[in-house]
N, C-alpha and C. Protein backbone atom coordinates (compact mmCIF):
# COMPACT_ATOMS: atom_id res chain seq x y z
N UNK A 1 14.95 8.90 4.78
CA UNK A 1 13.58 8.49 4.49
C UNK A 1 13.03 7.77 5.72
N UNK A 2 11.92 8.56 5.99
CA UNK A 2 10.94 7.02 7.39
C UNK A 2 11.10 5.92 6.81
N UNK A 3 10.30 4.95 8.04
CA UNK A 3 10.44 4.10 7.52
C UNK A 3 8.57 4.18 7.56
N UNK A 4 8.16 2.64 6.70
CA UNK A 4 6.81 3.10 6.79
C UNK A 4 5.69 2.95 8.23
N UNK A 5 6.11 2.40 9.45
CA UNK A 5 5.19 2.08 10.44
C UNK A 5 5.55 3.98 11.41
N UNK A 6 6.84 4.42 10.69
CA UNK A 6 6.95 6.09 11.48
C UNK A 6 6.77 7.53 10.38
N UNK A 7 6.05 6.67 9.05
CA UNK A 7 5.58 7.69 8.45
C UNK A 7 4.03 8.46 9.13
N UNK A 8 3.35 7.48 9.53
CA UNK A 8 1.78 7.99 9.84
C UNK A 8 0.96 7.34 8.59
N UNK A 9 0.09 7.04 9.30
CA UNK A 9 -1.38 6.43 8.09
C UNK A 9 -1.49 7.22 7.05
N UNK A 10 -1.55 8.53 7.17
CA UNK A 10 -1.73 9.15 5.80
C UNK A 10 -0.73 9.32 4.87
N UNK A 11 0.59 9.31 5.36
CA UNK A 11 1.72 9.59 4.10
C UNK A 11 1.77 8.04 3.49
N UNK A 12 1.75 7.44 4.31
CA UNK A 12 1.72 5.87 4.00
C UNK A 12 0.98 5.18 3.16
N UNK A 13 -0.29 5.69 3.20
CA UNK A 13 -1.50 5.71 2.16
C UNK A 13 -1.20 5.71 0.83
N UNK A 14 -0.83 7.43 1.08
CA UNK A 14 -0.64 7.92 -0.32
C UNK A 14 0.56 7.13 -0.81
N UNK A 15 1.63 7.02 -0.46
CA UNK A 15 2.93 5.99 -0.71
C UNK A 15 2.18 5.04 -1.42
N UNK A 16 1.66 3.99 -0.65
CA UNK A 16 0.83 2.57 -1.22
C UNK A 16 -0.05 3.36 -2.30
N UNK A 17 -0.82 3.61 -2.31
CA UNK A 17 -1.72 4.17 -3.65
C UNK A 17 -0.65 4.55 -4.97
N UNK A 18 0.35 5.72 -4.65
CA UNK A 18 1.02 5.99 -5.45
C UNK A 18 1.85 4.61 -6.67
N UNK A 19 2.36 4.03 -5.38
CA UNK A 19 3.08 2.64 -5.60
C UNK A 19 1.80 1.93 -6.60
N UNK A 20 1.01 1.59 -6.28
CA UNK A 20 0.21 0.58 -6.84
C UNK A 20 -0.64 1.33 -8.25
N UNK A 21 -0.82 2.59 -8.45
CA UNK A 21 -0.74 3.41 -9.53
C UNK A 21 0.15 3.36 -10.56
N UNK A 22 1.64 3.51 -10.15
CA UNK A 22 2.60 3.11 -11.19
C UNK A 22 3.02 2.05 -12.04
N UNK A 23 2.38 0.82 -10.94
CA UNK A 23 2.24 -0.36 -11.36
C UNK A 23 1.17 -1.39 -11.82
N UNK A 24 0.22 -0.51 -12.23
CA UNK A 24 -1.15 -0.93 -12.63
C UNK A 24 -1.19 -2.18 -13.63
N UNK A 25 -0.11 -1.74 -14.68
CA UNK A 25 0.09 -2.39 -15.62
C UNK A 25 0.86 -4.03 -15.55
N UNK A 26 1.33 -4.02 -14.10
CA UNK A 26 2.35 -5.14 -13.98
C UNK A 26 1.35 -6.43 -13.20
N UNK A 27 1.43 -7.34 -14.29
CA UNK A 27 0.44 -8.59 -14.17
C UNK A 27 1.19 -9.01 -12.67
N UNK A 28 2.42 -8.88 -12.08
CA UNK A 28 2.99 -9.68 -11.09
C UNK A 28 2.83 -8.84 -9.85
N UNK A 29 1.96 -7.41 -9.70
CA UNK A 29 1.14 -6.87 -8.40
C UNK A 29 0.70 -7.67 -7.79
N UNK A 30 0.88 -7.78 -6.91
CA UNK A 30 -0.07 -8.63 -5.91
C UNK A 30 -0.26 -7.68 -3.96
N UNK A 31 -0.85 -7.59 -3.82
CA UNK A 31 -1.00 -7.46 -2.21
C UNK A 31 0.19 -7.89 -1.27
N UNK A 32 0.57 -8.78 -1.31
CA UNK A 32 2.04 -9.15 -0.92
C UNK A 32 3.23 -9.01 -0.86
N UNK A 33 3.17 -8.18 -2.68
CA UNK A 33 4.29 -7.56 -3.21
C UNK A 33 4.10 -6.09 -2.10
N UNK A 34 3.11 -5.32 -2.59
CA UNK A 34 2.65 -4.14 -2.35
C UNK A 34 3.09 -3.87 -0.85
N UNK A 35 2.55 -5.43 0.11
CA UNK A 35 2.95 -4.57 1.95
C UNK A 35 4.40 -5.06 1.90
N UNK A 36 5.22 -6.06 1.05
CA UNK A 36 6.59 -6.03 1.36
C UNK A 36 7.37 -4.75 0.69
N UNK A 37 6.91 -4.06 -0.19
CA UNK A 37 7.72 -2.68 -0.72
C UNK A 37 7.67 -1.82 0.36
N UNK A 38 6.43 -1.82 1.24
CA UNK A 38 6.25 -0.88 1.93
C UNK A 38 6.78 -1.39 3.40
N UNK A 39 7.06 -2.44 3.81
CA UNK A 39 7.69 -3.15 5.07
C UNK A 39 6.56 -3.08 6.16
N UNK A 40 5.22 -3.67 5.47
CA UNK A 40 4.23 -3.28 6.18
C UNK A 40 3.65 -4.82 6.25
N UNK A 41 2.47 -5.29 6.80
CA UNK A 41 1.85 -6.93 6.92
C UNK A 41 0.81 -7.05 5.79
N UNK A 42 0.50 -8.08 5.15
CA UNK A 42 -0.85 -7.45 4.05
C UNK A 42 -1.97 -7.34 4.69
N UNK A 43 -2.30 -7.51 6.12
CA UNK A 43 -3.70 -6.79 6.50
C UNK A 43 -3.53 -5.41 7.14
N UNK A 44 -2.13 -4.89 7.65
CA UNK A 44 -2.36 -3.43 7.81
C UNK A 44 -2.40 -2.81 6.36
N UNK A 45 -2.19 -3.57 5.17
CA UNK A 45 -2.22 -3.08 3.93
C UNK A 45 -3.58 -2.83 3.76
N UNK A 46 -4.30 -3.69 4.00
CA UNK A 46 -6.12 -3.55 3.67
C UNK A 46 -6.59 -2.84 4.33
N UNK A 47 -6.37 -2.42 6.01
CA UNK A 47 -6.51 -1.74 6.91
C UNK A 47 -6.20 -0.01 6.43
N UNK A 48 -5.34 -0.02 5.91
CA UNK A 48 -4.99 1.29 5.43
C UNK A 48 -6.37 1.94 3.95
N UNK A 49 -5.96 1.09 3.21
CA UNK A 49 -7.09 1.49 2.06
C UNK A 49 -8.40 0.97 2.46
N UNK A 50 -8.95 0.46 3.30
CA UNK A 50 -10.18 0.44 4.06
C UNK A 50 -10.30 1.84 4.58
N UNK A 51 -9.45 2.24 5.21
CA UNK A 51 -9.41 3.64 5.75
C UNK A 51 -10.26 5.17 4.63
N UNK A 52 -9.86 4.80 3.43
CA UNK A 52 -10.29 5.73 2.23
C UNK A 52 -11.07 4.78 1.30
N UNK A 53 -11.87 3.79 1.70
CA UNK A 53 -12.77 3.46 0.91
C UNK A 53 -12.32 2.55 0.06
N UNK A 54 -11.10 2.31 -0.08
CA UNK A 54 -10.58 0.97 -1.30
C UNK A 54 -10.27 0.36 -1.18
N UNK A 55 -10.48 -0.78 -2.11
CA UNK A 55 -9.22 -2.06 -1.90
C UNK A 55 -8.35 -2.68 -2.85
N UNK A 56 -7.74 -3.27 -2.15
CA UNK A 56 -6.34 -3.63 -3.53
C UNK A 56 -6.74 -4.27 -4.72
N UNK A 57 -8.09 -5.03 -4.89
CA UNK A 57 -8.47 -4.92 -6.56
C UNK A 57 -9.04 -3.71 -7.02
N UNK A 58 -9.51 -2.62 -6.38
CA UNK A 58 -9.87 -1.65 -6.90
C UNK A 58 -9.00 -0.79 -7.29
């Protein structure tokens, strides 16, 4: 498996989206959680879904 800074912006995306889809339901989501699953910072996290128009409360 890449890791996520040698997947590329777009597989990475979809990864984070996917991720945060499955877990819609879990009151303990947070932005923090979300860029440490992905081994990413939480503003390349915002940086990324800025990229397609969203953001992590949306």
């Amino acid at each position: 498996m890449l890791r996520a800074e040698e997947a590329g912006p777009d597989l990475l995306t979809e990864r984070v989206l996917g991720y945060m889809e499955q877990r819609l339901a879990d009151p303990g989501l947070n932005p923090e959680g979300i860029a440490a699953a992905h081994r990413i910072s939480r503003r390349y996290l915002y940086k990324l879904l800025a990229a397609r128009g969203y953001t992590v409360a949306g």
